[in-house]
Protein backbone atom coordinates (compact mmCIF):
# COMPACT_ATOMS: atom_id res chain seq x y z
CA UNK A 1 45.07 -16.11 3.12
CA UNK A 2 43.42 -18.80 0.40
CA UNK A 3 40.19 -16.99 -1.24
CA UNK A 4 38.26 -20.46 0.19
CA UNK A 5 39.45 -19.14 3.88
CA UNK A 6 38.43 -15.67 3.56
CA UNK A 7 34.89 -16.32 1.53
CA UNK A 8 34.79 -19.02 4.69
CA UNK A 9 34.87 -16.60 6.87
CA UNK A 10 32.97 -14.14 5.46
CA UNK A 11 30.18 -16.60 4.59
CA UNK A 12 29.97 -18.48 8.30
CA UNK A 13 31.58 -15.99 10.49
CA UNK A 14 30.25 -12.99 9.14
CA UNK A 15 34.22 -11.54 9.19
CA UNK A 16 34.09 -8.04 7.45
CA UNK A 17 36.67 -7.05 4.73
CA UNK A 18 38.20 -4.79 6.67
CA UNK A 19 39.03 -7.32 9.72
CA UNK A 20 40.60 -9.53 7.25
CA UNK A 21 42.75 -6.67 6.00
CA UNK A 22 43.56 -6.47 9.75
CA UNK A 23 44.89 -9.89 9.57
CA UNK A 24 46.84 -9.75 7.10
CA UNK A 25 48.55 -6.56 8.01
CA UNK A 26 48.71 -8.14 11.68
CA UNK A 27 50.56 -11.35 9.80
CA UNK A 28 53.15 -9.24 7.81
CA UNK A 29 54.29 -7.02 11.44
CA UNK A 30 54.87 -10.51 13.83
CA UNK A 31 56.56 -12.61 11.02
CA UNK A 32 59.61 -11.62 12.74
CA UNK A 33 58.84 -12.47 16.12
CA UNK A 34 57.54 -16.40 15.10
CA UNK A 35 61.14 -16.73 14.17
CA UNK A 36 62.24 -16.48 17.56
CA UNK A 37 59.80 -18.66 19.35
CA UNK A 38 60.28 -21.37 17.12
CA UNK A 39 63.65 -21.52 18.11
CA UNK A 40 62.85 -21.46 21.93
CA UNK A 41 60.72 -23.69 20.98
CA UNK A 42 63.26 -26.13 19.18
CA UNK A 43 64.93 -26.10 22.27
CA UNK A 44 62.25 -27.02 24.92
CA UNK A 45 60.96 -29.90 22.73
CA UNK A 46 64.86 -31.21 23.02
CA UNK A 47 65.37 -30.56 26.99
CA UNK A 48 61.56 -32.63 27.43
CA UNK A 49 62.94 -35.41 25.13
CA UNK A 50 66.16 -35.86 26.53
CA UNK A 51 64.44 -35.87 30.14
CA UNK A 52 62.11 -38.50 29.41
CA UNK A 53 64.85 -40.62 27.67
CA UNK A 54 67.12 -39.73 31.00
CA UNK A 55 64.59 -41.63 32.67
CA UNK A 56 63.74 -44.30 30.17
CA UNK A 57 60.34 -43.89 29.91
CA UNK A 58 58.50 -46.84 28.87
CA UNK A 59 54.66 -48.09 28.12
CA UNK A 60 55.21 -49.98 31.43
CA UNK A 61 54.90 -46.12 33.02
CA UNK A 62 51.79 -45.64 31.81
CA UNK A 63 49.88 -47.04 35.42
CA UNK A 64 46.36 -47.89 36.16
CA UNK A 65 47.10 -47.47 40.06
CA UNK A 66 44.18 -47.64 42.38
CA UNK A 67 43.84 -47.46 46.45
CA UNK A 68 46.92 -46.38 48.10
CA UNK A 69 48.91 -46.08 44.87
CA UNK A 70 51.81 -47.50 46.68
CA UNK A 71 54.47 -48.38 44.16
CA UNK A 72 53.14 -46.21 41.11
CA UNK A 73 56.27 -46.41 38.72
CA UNK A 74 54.46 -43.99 36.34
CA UNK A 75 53.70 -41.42 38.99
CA UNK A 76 57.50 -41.51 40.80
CA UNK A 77 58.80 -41.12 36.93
CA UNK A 78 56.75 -38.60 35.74
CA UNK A 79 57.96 -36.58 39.08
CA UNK A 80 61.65 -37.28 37.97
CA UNK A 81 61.20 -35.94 34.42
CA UNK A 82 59.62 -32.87 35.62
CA UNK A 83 62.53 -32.49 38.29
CA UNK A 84 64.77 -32.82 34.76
CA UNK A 85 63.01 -30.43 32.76
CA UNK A 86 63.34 -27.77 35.87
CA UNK A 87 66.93 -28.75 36.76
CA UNK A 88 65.58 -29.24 40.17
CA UNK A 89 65.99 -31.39 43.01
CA UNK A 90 62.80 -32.78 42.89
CA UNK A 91 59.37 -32.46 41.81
CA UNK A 92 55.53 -33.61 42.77
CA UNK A 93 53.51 -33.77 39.77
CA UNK A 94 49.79 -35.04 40.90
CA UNK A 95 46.55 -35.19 39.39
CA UNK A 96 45.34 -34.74 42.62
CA UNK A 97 46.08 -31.02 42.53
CA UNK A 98 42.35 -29.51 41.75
CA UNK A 99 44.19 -26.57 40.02
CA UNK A 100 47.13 -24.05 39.96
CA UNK A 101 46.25 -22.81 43.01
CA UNK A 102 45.96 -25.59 45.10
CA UNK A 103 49.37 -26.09 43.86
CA UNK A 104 50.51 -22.72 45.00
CA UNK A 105 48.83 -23.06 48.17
CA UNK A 106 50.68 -26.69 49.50
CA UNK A 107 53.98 -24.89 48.33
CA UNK A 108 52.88 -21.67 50.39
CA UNK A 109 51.10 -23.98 53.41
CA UNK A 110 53.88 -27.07 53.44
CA UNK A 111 56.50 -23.88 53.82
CA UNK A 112 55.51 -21.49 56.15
CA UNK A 113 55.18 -21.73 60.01
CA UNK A 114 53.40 -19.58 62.85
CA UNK A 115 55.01 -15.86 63.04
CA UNK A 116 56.92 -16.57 59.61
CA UNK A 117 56.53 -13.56 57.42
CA UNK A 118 55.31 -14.58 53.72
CA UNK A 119 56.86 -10.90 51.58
CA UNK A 120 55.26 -10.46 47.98
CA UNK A 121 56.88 -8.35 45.75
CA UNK A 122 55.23 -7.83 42.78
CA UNK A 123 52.07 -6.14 44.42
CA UNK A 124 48.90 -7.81 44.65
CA UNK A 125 49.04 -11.77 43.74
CA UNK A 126 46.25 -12.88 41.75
CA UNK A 127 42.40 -12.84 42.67
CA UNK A 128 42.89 -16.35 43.75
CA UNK A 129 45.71 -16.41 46.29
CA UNK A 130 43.77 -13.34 48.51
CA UNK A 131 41.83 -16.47 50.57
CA UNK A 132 44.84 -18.80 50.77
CA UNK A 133 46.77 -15.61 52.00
CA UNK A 134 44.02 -14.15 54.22
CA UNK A 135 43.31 -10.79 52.44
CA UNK A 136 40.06 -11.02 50.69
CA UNK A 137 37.14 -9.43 52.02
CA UNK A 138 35.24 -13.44 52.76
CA UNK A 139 36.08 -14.82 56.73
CA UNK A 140 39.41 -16.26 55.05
CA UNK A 141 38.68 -19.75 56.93
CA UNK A 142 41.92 -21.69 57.46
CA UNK A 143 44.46 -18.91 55.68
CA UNK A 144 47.90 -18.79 56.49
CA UNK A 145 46.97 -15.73 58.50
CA UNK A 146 44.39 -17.31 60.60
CA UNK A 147 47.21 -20.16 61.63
CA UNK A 148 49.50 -17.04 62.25
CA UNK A 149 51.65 -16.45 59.10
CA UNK A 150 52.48 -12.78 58.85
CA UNK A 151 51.84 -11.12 55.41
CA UNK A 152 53.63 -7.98 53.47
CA UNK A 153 53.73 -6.88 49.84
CA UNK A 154 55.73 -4.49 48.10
CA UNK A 155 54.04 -2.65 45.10
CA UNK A 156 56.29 -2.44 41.83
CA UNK A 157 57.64 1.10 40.77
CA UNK A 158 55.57 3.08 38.53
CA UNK A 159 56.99 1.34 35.35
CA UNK A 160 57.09 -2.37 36.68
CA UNK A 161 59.62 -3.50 37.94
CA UNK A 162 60.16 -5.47 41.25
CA UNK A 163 61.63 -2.12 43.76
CA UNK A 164 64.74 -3.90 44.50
CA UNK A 165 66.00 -1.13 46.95
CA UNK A 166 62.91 -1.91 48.75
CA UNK A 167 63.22 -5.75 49.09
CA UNK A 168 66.51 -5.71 50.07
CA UNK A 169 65.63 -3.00 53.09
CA UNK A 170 62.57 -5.53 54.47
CA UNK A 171 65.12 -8.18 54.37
CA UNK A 172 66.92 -6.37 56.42
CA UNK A 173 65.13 -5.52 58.99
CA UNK A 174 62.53 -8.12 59.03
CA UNK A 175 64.19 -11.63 60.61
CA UNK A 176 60.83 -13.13 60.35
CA UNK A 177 60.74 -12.99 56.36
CA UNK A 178 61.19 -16.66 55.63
CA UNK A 179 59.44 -16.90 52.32
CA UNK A 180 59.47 -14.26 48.91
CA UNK A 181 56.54 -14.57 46.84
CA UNK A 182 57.59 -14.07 43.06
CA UNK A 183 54.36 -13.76 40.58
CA UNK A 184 56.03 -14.47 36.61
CA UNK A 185 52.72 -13.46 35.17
CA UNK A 186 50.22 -10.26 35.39
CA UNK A 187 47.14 -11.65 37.29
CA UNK A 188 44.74 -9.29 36.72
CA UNK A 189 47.32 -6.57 36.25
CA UNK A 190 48.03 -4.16 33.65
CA UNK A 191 51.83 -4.66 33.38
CA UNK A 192 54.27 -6.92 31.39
CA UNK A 193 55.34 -10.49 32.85
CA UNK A 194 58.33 -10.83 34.47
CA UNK A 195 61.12 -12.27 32.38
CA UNK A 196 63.77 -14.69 33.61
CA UNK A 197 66.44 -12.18 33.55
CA UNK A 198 64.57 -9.79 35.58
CA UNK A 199 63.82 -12.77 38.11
CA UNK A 200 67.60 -14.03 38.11
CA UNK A 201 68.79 -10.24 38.87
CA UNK A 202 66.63 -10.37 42.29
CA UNK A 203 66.99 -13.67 43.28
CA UNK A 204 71.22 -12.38 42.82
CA UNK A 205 70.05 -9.77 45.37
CA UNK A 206 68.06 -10.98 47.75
CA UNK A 207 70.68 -14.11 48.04
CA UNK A 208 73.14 -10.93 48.87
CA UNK A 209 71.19 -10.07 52.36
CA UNK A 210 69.52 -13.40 53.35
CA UNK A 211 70.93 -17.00 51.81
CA UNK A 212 68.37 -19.13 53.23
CA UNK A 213 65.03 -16.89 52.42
CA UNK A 214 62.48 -19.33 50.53
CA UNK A 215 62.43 -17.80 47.06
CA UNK A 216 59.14 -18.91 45.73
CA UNK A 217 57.58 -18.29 41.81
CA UNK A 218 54.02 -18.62 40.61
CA UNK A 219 54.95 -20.37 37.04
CA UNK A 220 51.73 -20.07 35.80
CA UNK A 221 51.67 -19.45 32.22
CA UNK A 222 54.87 -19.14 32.18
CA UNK A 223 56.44 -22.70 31.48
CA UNK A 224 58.48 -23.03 28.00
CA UNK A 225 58.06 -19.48 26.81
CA UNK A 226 61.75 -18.71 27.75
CA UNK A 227 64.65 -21.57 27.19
CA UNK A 228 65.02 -21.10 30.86
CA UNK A 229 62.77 -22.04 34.47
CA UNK A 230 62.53 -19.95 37.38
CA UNK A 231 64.80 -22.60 38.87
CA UNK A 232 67.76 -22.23 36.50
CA UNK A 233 67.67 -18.91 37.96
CA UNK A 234 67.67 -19.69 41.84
CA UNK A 235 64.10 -19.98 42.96
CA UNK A 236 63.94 -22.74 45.32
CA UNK A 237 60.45 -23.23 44.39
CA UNK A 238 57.91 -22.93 41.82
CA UNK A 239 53.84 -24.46 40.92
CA UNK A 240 51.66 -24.29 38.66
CA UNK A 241 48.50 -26.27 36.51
CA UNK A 242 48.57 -29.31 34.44
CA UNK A 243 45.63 -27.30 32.64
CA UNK A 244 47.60 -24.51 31.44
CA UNK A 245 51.27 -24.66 29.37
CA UNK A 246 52.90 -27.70 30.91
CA UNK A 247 50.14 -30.13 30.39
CA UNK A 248 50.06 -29.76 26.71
CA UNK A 249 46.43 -29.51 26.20
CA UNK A 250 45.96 -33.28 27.03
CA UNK A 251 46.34 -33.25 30.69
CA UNK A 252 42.66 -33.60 31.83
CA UNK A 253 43.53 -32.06 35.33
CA UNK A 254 46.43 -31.63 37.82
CA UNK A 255 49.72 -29.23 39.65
CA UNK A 256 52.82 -29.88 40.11
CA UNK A 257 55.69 -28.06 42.37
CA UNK A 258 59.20 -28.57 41.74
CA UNK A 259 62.17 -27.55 43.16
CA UNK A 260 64.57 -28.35 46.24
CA UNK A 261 63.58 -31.35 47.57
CA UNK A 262 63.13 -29.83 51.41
CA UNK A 263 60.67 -27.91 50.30
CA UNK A 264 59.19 -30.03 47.86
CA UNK A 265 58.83 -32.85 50.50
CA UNK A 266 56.74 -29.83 52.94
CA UNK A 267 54.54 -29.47 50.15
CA UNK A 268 54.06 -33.01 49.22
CA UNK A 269 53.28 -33.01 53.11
CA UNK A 270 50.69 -30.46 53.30
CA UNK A 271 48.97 -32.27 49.76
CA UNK A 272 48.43 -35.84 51.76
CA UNK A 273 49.88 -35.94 55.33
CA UNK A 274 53.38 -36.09 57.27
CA UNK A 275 54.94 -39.54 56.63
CA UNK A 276 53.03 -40.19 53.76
CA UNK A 277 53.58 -37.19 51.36
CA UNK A 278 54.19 -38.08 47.39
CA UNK A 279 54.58 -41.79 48.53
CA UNK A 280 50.56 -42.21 48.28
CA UNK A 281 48.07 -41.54 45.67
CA UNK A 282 46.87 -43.68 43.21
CA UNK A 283 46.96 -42.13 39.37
CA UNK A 284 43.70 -43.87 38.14
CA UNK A 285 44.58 -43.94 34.44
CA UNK A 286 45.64 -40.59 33.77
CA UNK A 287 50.00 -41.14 33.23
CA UNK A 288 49.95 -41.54 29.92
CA UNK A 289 47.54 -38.04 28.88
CA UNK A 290 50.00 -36.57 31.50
CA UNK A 291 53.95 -38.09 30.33
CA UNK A 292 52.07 -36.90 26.78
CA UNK A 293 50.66 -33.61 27.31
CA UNK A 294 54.00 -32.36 28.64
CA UNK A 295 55.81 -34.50 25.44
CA UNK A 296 53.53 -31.86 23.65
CA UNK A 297 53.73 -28.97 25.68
CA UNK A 298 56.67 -26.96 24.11
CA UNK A 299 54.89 -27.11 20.75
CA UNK A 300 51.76 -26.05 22.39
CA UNK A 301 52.79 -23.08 24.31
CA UNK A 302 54.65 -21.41 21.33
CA UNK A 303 51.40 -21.82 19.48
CA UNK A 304 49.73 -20.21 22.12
CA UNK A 305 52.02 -17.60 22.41
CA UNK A 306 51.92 -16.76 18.55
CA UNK A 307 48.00 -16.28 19.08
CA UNK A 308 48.32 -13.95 21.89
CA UNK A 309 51.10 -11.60 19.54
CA UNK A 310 48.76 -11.63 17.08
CA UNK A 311 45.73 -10.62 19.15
CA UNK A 312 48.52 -7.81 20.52
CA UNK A 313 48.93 -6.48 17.30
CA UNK A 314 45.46 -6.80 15.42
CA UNK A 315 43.65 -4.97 18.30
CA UNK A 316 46.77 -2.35 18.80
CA UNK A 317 45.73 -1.65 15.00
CA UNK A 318 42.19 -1.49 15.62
CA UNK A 319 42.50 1.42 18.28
CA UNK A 320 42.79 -0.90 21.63
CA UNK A 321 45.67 -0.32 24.56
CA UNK A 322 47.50 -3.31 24.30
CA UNK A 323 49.84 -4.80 26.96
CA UNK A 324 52.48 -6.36 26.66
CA UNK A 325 52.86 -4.95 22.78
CA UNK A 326 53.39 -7.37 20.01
CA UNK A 327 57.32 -6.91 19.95
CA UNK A 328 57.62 -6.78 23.60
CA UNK A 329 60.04 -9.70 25.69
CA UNK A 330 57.54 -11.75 26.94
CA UNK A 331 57.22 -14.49 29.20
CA UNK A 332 54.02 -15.68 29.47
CA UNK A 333 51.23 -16.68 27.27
CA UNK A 334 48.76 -14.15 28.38
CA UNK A 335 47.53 -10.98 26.23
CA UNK A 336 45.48 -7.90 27.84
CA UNK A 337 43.27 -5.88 25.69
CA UNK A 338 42.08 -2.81 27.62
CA UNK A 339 38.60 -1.44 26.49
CA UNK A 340 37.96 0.91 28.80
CA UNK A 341 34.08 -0.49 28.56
CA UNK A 342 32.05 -2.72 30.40
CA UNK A 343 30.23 -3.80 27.13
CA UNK A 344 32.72 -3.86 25.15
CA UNK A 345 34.73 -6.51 27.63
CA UNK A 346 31.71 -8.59 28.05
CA UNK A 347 31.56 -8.34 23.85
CA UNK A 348 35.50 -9.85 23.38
CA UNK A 349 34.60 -12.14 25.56
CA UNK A 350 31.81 -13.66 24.16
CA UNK A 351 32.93 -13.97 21.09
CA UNK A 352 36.27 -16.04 22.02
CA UNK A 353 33.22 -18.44 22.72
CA UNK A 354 31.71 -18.21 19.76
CA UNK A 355 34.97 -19.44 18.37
CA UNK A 356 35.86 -22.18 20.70
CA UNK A 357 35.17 -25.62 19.26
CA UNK A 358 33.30 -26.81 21.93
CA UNK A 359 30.03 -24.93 23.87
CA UNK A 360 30.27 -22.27 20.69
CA UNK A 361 26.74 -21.74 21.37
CA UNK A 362 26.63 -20.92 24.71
CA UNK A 363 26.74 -17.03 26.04
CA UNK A 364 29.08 -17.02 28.92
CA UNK A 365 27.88 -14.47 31.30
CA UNK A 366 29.43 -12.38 34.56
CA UNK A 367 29.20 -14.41 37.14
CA UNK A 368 30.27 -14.65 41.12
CA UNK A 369 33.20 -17.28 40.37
CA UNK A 370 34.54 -18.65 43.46
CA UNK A 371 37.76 -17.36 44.67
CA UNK A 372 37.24 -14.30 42.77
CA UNK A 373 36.03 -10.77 45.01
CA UNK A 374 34.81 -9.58 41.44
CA UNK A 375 31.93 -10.98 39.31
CA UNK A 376 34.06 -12.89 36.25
CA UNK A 377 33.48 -13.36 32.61
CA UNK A 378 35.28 -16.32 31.17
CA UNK A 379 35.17 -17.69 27.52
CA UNK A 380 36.18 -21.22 27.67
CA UNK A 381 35.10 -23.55 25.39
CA UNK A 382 37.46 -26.06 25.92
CA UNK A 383 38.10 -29.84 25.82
CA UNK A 384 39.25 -29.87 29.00
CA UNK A 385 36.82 -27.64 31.43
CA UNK A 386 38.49 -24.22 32.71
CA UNK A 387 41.77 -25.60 30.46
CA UNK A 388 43.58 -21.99 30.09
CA UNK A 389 46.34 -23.30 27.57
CA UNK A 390 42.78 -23.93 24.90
CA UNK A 391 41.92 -20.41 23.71
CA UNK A 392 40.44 -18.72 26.26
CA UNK A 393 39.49 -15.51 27.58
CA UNK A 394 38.62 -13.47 30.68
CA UNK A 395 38.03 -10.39 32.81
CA UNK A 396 37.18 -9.45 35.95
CA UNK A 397 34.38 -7.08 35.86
CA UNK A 398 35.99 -3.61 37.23
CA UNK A 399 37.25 -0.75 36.06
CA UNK A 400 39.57 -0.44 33.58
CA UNK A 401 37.66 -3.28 32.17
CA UNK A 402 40.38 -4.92 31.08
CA UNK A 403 40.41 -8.60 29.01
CA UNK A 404 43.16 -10.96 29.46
CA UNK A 405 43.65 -13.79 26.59
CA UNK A 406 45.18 -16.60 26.41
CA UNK A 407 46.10 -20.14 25.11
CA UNK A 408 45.47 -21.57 21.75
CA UNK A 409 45.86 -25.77 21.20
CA UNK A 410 46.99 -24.07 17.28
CA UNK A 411 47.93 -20.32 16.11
CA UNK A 412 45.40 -20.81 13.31
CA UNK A 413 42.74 -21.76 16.24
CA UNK A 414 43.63 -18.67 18.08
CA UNK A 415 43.80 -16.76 14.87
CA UNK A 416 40.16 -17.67 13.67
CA UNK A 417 39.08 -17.03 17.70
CA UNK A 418 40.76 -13.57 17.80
CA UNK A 419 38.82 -12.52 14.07
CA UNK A 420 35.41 -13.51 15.90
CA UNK A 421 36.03 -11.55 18.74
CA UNK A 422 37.28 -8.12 16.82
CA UNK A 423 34.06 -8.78 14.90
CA UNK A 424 31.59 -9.30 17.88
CA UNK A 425 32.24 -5.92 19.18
CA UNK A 426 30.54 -4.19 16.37
């Protein structure tokens, strides 16, 4: 570290000596692992070039479309890149998509039918997907239980991992089981992501004991931390959030689903109407931030993984549980810090604010978030409001009191954020 950078530090951020010996000693230990993601890294950047020179990409794709949107040459391009990035059938990439979740939801609702069985297996999907599903404790208005989708979910085994044995037995003996629900990242778990191995060796199984199942992943997080997609692997389907890996950190909003095109086309169906589905929707300016953002992305999501390694290893070293650990497989962006401590959490969190570049001085509070059964503290002083792939942080305020982390636009960013928020608690 340059003596102007630590007396900077010191001198603004109030950054003790022994916090900056922290860092240093954090630097030395994940050296090794920056290696590796470069290289993953390499290799995204050249499958998003390639893709976008596939489909000669021009300034002429950057659209101003308005009313219908009929015609949008940007829009039905960007779709056909994203289809090449995912080696998929097709794609739906829209800014029209409020979030991830909306995303996940016209996948889930574009899919599923009266009496079909929807199975999770990775336990309980994130906060977010109880309402679509019909399991929170609200009135669950217009779930996929309420139009008569049937609902099961399959804990992982005690050191989590997807209970193969008892996926295959549901399939089985359950004929009504017409879509799996894969989660790649924790939610508001305590366990490690799932990596594309481990989702290639049950997609290989379930495809034993039912070829036609729906085998659907919640990406979220998840894109370019690996050198392959959930869909290299066999999912039919998977969605996620301009806002978090894929849009770069220029995307200003926006989902997109890709996948086999039947399924694809349901969704694109339950985002607009039958007859209509990605044909419609004007883009209102935003092609260019979005054919960018994901130009950018691979760069962006390594840097965002680096920061969430480091945080892994400075607060393993400062006392903290710490999962996944810093030289753990991962794939996904995300970093929990347990603390065990309802101040403590609320602490961390606040002071990822104090180092976000924008609304620094604000003191983000628990609150009753919608979607959320839990009051929520999130640290998100972003350029792009609620943008997950800008350092960020959150927890849900419950027992273990657990922090999750993420993002980072640049390591040294999320380096600088992660020093203010070791120092904050005291």
């Amino acid at each position: 570290m340059l003596k102007e950078t630590k007396e900077f530090l010191k001198n603004k951020y109030k950054i003790s000596e022994e916090v900056i010996s922290l860092s240093n000693k954090t630097l030395e230990d994940i050296n090794e692992q920056f290696v590796k993601f470069d290289e993953i890294r390499e290799y995204n950047q050249l499958k998003v070039l390639n893709a976008m020179q596939e489909e000669k990409i021009s300034e002429a794709h950057f659209t101003n479309s308005s009313g219908y949107g009929y015609g949008d040459i940007g829009r039905d391009s960007l779709d056909k890149v994203y289809a090449r990035v995912f080696n998929a059938e097709s794609a739906l990439v829209r800014p029209h998509f409020v979030n991830g979740t909306h995303a996940i939801g016209a996948a889930l609702f574009g899919n599923l039918r009266p009496n079909d069985t929807m199975l999770s297996i990775c336990g309980t999907p994130y906060d977010t997907l109880h309402n679509i599903i019909g399991i929170s404790s609200d009135k669950n208005i217009g779930s996929l239980m309420e139009y008569g989708v049937k609902y099961k979910m399959l804990d992982l085994t005690s050191n989590g991992k997807i209970n193969t044995e008892e996926v295959i037995s549901q399939l089985k003996n359950d004929d009504t089981i017409k879509l799996i629900h894969i989660q790649r990242s924790t939610g508001y778990g305590f366990r490690n992501s799932l990596t594309i191995d481990e989702i290639e060796e049950i997609i290989k199984e379930i495809r034993k004991v039912k070829e036609e199942v729906i085998v659907f992943v919640d990406n979220c997080y998840g894109e370019f931390i690996d050198t392959k997609e959930p869909t290299d692997v066999g999912a039919d389907l998977v969605a996620g959030s301009l806002i978090k890996n894929i849009g770069g950190g220029i995307a200003p909003t926006g989902g997109y689903i890709a996948g086999k095109e039947a399924y694809v086309t349901q969704a694109a169906y339950r985002l607009t109407i039958p007859g209509i589905g990605g044909e419609c929707g004007s883009t209102f300016g935003v092609m260019r931030s979005l054919f960018q953002g994901l130009f950018m992305a691979p760069h962006v999501a390594i840097e965002a993984l680096k920061g969430a390694v480091f945080c892994a290893r400075i607060m393993e070293l400062k006392g903290f549980q710490v999962l996944p650990k810093y030289n753990d497989k991962r794939s996904d962006i995300i970093q929990a810090v347990k603390f065990g401590d309802k101040e403590k959490v609320i602490k961390f969190c606040k002071g990822i604010q104090k180092g976000s570049p924008v609304d620094a001085f604000v003191q983000c509070e628990p609150w009753d978030m919608p979607g959320y059964e839990d009051q929520v503290i999130m640290a998100a002083g972003a350029f792009v409001q609620g943008a997950s792939i800008e350092l960020s942080a959150d927890a849900p305020i419950r027992e273990p009191y657990i922090a999750y982390l993420q993002g980072g636009l640049t390591f040294e960013h999320a380096k600088i954020g992660i020093l203010i928020a070791l120092s904050n608690l005291g």
